[in-house]
Structure formats: C-alpha cells, structure tokens
N, C-alpha and C. Protein backbone atom coordinates (compact mmCIF):
# COMPACT_ATOMS: atom_id res chain seq x y z
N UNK A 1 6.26 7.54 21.06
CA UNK A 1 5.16 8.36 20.55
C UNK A 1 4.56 7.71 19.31
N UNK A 2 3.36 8.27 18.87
CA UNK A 2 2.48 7.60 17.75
C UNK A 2 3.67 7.47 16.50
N UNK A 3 4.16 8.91 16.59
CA UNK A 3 5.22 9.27 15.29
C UNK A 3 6.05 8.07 14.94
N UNK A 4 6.47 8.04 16.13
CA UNK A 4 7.67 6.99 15.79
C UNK A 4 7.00 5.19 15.56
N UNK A 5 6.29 5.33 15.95
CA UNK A 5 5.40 3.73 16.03
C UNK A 5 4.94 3.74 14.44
N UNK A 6 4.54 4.87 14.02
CA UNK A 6 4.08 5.02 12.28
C UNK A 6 5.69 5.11 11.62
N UNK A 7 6.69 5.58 12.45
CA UNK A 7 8.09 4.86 11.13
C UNK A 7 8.26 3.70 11.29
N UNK A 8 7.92 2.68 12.46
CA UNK A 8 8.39 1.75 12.55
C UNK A 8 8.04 0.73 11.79
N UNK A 9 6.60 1.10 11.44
CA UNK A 9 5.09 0.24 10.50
C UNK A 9 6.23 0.32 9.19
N UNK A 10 6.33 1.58 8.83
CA UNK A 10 6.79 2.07 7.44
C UNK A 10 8.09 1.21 7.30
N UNK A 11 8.98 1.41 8.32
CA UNK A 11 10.16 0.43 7.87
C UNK A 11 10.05 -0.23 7.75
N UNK A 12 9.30 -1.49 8.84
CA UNK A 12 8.89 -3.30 8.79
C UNK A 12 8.55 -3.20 7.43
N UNK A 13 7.66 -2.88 7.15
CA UNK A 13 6.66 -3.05 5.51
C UNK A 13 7.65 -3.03 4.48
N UNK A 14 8.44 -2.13 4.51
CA UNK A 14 9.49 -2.42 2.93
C UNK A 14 10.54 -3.33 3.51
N UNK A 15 11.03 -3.75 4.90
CA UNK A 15 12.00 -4.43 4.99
C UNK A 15 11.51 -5.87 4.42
N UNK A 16 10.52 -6.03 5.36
CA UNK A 16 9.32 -7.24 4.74
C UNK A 16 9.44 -7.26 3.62
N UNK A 17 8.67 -6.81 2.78
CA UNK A 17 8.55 -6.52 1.39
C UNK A 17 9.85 -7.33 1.14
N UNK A 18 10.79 -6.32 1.20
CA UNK A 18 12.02 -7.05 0.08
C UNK A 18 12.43 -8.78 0.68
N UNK A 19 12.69 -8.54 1.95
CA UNK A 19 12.32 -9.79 2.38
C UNK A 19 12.17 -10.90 2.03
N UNK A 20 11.05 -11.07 1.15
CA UNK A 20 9.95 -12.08 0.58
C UNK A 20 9.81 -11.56 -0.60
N UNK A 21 10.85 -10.98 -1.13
CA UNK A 21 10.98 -10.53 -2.51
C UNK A 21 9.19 -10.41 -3.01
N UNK A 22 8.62 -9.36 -2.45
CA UNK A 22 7.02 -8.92 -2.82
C UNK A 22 7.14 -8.56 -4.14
N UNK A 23 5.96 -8.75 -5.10
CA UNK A 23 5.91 -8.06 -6.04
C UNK A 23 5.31 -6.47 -5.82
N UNK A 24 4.99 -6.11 -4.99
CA UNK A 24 4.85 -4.37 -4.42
C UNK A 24 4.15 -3.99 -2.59
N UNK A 25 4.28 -3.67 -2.60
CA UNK A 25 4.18 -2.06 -1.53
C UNK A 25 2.97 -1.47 -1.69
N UNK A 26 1.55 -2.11 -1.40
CA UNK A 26 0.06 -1.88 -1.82
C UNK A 26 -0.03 -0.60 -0.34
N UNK A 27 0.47 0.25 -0.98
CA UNK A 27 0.14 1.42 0.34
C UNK A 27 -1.17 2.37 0.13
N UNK A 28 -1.82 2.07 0.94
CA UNK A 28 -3.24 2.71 1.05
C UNK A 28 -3.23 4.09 1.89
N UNK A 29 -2.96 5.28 1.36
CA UNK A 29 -2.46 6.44 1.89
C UNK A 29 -3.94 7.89 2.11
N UNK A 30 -4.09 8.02 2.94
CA UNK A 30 -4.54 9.32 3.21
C UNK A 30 -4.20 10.53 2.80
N UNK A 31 -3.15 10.79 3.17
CA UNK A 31 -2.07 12.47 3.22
C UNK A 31 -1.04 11.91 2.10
N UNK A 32 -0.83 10.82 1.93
CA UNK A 32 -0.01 10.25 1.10
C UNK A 32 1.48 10.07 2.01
N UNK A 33 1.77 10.86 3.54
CA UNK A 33 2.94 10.33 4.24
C UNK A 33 3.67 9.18 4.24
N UNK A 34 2.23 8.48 4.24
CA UNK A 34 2.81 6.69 4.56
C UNK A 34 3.49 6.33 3.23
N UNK A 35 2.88 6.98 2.20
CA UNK A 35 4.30 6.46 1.20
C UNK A 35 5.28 6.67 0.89
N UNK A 36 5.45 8.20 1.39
CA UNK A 36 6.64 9.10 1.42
C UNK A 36 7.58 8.36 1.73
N UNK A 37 7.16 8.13 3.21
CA UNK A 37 8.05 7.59 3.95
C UNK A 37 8.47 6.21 4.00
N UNK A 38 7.77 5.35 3.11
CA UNK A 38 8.33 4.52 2.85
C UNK A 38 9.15 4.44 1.79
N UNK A 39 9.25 5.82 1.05
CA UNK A 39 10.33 5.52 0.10
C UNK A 39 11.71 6.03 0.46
N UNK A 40 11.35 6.64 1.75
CA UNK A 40 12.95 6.93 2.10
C UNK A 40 13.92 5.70 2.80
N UNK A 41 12.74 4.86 2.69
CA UNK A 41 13.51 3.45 3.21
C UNK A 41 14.51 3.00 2.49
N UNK A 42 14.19 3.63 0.66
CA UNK A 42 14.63 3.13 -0.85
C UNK A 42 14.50 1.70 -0.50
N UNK A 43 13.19 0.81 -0.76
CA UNK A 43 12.69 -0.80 -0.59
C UNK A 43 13.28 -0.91 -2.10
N UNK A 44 13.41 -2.22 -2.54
CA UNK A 44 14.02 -2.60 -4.19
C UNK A 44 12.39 -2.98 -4.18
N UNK A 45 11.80 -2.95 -3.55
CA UNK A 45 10.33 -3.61 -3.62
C UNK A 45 9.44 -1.90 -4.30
N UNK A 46 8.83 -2.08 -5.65
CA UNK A 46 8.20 -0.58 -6.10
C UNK A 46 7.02 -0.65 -4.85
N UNK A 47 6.96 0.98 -4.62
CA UNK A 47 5.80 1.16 -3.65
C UNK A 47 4.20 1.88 -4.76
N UNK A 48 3.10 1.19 -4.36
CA UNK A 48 2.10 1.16 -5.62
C UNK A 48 1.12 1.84 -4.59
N UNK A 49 1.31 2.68 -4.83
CA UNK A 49 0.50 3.84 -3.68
C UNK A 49 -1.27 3.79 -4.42
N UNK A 50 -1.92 3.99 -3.20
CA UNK A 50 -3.53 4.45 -3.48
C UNK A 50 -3.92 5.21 -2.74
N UNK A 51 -4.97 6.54 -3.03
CA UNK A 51 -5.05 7.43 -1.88
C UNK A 51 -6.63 7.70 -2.26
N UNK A 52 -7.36 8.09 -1.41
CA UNK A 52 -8.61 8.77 -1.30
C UNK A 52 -9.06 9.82 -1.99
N UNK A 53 -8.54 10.63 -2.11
CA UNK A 53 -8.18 11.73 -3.58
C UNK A 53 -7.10 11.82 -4.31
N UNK A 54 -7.77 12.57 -5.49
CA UNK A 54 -7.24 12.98 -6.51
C UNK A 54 -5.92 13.53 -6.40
N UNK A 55 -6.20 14.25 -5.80
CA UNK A 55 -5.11 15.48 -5.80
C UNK A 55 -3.77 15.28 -4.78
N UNK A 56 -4.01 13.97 -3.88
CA UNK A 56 -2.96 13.23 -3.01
C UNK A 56 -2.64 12.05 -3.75
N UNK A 57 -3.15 11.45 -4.63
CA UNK A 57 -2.21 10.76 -5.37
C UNK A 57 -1.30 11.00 -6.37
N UNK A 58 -2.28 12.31 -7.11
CA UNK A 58 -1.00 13.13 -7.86
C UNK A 58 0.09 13.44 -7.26
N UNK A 59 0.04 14.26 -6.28
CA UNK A 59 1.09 14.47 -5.06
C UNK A 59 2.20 13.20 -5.48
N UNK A 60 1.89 11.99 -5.55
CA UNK A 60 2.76 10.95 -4.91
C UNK A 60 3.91 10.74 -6.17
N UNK A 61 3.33 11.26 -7.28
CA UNK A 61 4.46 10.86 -8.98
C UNK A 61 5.85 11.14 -8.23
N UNK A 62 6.07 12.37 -7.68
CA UNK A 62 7.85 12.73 -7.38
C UNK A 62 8.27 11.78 -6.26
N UNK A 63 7.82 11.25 -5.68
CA UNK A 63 8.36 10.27 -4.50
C UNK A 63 9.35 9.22 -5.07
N UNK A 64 10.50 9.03 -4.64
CA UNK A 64 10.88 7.91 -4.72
C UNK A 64 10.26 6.32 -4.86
N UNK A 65 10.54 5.66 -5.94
CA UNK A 65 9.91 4.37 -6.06
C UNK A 65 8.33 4.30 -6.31
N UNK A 66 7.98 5.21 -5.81
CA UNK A 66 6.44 5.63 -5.49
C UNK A 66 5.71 5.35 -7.17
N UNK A 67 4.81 4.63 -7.12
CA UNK A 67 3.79 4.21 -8.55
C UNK A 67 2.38 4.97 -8.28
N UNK A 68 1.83 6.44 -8.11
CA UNK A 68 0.63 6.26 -8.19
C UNK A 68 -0.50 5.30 -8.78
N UNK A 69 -0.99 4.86 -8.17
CA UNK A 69 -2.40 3.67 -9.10
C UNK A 69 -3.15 3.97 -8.96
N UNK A 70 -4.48 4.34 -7.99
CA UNK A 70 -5.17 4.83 -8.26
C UNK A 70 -6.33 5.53 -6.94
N UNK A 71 -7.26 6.07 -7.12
CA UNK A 71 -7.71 6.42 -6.23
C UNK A 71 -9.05 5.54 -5.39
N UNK A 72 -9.20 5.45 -4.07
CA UNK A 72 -10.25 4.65 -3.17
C UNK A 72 -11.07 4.78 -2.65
N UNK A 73 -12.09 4.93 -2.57
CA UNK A 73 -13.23 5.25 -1.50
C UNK A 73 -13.01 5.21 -0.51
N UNK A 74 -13.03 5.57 0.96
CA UNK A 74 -12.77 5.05 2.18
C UNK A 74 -14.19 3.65 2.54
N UNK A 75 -13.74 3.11 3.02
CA UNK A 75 -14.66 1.61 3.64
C UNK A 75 -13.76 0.67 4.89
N UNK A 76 -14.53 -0.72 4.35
CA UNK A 76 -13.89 -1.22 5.29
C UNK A 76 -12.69 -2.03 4.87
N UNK A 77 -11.41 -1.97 6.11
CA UNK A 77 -10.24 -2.57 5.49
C UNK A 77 -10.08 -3.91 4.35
N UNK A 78 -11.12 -4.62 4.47
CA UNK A 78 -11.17 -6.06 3.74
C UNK A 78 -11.67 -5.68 2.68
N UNK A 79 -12.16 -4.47 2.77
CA UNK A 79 -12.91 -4.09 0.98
C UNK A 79 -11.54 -3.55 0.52
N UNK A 80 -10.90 -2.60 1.23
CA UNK A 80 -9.67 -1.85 0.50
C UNK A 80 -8.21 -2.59 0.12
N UNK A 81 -8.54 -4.23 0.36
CA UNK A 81 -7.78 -5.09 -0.02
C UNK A 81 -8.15 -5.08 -1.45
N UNK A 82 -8.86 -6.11 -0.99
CA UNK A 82 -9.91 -5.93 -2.66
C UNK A 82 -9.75 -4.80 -3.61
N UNK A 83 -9.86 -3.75 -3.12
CA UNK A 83 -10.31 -2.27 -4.20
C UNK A 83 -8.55 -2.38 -5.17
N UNK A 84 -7.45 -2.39 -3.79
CA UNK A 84 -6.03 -2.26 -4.70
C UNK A 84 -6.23 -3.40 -5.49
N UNK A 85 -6.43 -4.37 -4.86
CA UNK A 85 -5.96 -5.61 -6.19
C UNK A 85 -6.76 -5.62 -7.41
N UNK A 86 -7.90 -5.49 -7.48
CA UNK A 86 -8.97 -5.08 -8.24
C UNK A 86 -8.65 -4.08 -9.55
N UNK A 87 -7.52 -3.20 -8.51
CA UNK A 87 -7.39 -1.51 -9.76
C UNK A 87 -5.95 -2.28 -10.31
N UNK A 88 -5.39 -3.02 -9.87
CA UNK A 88 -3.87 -3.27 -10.31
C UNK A 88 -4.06 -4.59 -11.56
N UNK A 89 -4.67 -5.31 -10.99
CA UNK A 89 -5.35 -6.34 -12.03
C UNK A 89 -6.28 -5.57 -13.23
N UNK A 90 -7.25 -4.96 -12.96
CA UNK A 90 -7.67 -4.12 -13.98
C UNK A 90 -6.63 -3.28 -15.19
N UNK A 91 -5.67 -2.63 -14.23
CA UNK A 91 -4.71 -1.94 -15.09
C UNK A 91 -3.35 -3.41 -15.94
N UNK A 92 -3.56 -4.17 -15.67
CA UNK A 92 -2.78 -5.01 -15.84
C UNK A 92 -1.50 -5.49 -15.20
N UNK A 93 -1.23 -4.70 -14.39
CA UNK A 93 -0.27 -4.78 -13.03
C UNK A 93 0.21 -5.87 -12.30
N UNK A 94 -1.26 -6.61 -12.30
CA UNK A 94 -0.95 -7.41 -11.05
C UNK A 94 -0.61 -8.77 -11.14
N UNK A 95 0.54 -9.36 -10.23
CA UNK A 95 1.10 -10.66 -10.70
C UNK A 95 -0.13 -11.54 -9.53
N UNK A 96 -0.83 -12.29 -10.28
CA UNK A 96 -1.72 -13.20 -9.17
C UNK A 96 -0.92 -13.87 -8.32
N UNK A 97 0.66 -14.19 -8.39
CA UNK A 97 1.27 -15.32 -7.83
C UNK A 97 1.86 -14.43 -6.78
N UNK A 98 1.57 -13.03 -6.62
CA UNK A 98 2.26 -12.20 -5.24
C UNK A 98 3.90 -12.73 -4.81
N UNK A 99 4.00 -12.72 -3.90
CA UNK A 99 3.07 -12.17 -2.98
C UNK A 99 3.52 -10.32 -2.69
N UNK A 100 2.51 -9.52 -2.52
CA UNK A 100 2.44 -8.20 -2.24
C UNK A 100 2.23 -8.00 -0.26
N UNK A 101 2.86 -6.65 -0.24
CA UNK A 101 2.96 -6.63 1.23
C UNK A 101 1.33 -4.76 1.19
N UNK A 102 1.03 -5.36 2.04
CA UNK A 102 -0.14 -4.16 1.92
C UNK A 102 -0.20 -3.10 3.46
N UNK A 103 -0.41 -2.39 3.50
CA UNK A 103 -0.67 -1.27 4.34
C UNK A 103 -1.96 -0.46 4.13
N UNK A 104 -2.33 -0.46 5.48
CA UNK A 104 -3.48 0.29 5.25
C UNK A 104 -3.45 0.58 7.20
N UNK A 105 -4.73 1.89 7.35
CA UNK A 105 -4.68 1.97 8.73
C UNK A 105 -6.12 2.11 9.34
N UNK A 106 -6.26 1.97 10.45
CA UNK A 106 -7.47 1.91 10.98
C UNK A 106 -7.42 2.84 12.28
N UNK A 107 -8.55 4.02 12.38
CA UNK A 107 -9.77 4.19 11.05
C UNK A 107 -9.44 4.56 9.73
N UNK A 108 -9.81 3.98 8.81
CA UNK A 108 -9.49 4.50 7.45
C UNK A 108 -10.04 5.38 7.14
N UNK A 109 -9.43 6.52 6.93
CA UNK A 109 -9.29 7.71 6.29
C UNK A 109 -8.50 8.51 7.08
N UNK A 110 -8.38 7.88 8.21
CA UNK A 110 -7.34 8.87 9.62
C UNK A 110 -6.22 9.34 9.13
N UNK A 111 -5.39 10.44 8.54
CA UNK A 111 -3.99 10.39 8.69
C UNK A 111 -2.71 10.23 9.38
N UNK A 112 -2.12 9.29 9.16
CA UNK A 112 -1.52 8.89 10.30
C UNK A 112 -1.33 7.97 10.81
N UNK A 113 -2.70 6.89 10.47
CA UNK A 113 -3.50 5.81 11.22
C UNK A 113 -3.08 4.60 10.63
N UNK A 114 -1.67 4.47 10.01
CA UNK A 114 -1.04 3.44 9.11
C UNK A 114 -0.60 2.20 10.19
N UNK A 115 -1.88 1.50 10.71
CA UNK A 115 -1.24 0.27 11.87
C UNK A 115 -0.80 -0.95 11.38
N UNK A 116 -1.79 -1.54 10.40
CA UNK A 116 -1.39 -2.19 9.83
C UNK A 116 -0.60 -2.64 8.48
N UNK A 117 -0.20 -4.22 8.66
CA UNK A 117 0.65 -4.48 7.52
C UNK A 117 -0.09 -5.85 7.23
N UNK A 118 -0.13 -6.22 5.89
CA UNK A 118 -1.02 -7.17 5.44
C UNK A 118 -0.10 -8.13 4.55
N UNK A 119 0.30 -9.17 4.19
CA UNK A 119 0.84 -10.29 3.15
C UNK A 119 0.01 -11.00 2.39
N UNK A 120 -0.24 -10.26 1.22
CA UNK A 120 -0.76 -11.15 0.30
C UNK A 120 0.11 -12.07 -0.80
N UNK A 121 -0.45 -13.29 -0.18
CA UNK A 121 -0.32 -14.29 -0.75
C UNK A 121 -1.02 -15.09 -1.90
N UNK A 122 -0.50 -15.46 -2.99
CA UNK A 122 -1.90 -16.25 -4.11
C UNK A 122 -2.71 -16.69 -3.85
N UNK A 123 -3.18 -17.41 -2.82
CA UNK A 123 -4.53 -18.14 -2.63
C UNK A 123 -5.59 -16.49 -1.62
N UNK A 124 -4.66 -15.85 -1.13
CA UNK A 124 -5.44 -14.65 -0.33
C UNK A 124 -6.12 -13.92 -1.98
N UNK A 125 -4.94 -13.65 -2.95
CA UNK A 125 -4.91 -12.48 -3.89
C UNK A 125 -6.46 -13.43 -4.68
N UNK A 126 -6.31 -14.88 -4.52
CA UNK A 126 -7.42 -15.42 -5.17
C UNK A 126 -8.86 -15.33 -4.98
N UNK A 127 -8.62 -15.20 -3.36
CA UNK A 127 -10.17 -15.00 -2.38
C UNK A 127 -10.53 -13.98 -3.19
N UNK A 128 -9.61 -12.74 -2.46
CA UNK A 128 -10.06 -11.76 -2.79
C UNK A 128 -10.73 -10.97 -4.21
N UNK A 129 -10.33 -11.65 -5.07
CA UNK A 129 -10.69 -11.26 -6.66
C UNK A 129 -11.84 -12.24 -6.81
N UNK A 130 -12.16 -12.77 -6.20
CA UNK A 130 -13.53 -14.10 -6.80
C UNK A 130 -14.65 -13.87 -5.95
C-alpha cells in the first residue's frame, strides 16, 4: 500500500543519511508526517524540517531530532531545493561541504506524497545557491 511505500522513503532517507554521515535530513513536509516519522527512525543525522505553514512547522519543535527551519511556498521541486538551502545558509546553518540528504514529494503540497529522496552534494549545494 501507499502507507507503507511512504515508511519505506522515510526509513531509506535517515538510513542514507547516517550512512554518508549527512550533515541533515532537509525534509520538506506538508502535514509535517514525513518528519515525524522520520524521527522514529532516531537517524544520529538532525532532521531540519520545512513545511508550507506556519502552524505545521510549529507543530514539528516536540518531535524527536526534529529542527524546525522554516517555512516554503509550494513550487517546483528544483526551486524547493534551493528555498531549504537558501533558509539554512541564510540562518547560518548550512555546511556548503554537505553532503545533506533531502526529501520532498511530488505533487508538492500533497500529503503523503513524500516519493522522493535527493543527495546533496557540494558542487549540487553550489549550483544551487549561485
């Protein structure tokens, strides 16, 4: 079922993550589930959650591991690369030398819709900021 295909995303992503020793867990959340649930994985990798509203990223402070950062517009996935690294670098967060493991789902804004998993790497984290 979909359910279980969305834990499976969630597990790969923090197993990954630690993996390749990521510097974070760029989870691009709707309902904020997808980060939930990736913190019941407990990744040693922090999960740096972003959500579409206000009031679902607040949601995310009590989660395990869970970093609210900040909130996103919905667009297109290659912009919402950009938008996290953008708010994490802005806030001072972000290590340019990554690499970060990212999540996001398509259609974006779907809940639920967490398909993909993304690896950013320094020369990607470079595109993307220039």
């Amino acid at each position: 079922s979909t359910q279980s295909t969305w834990d499976v995303i969630q597990a790969t992503a923090t197993r990954l993550a630690d993996d390749i020793n990521a510097k974070g867990i760029l989870a691009l959340t709707s309902s904020g589930q997808s980060a939930i649930r990736m913190s019941r994985y407990r990744p040693k990798t922090p999960i740096l959650a972003f959500a579409h509203e206000k009031k679902t990223l607040n949601s995310l402070c009590m989660g395990w591991g869970i970093e609210p950062i900040d909130t996103i517009k919905e667009g297109q996935a290659s912009k919402m690369f950009y938008k996290m690294l953008k708010a994490l670098d802005k806030k001072g967060l972000l290590d340019k030398k990554g690499p970060y493991v990212a999540t996001v789902g398509y259609p974006v804004g779907m809940p639920g819709s967490t398909n993909t998993i993304k690896i950013l790497n320094e020369s990607e984290i470079e595109y993307y900021l220039n």
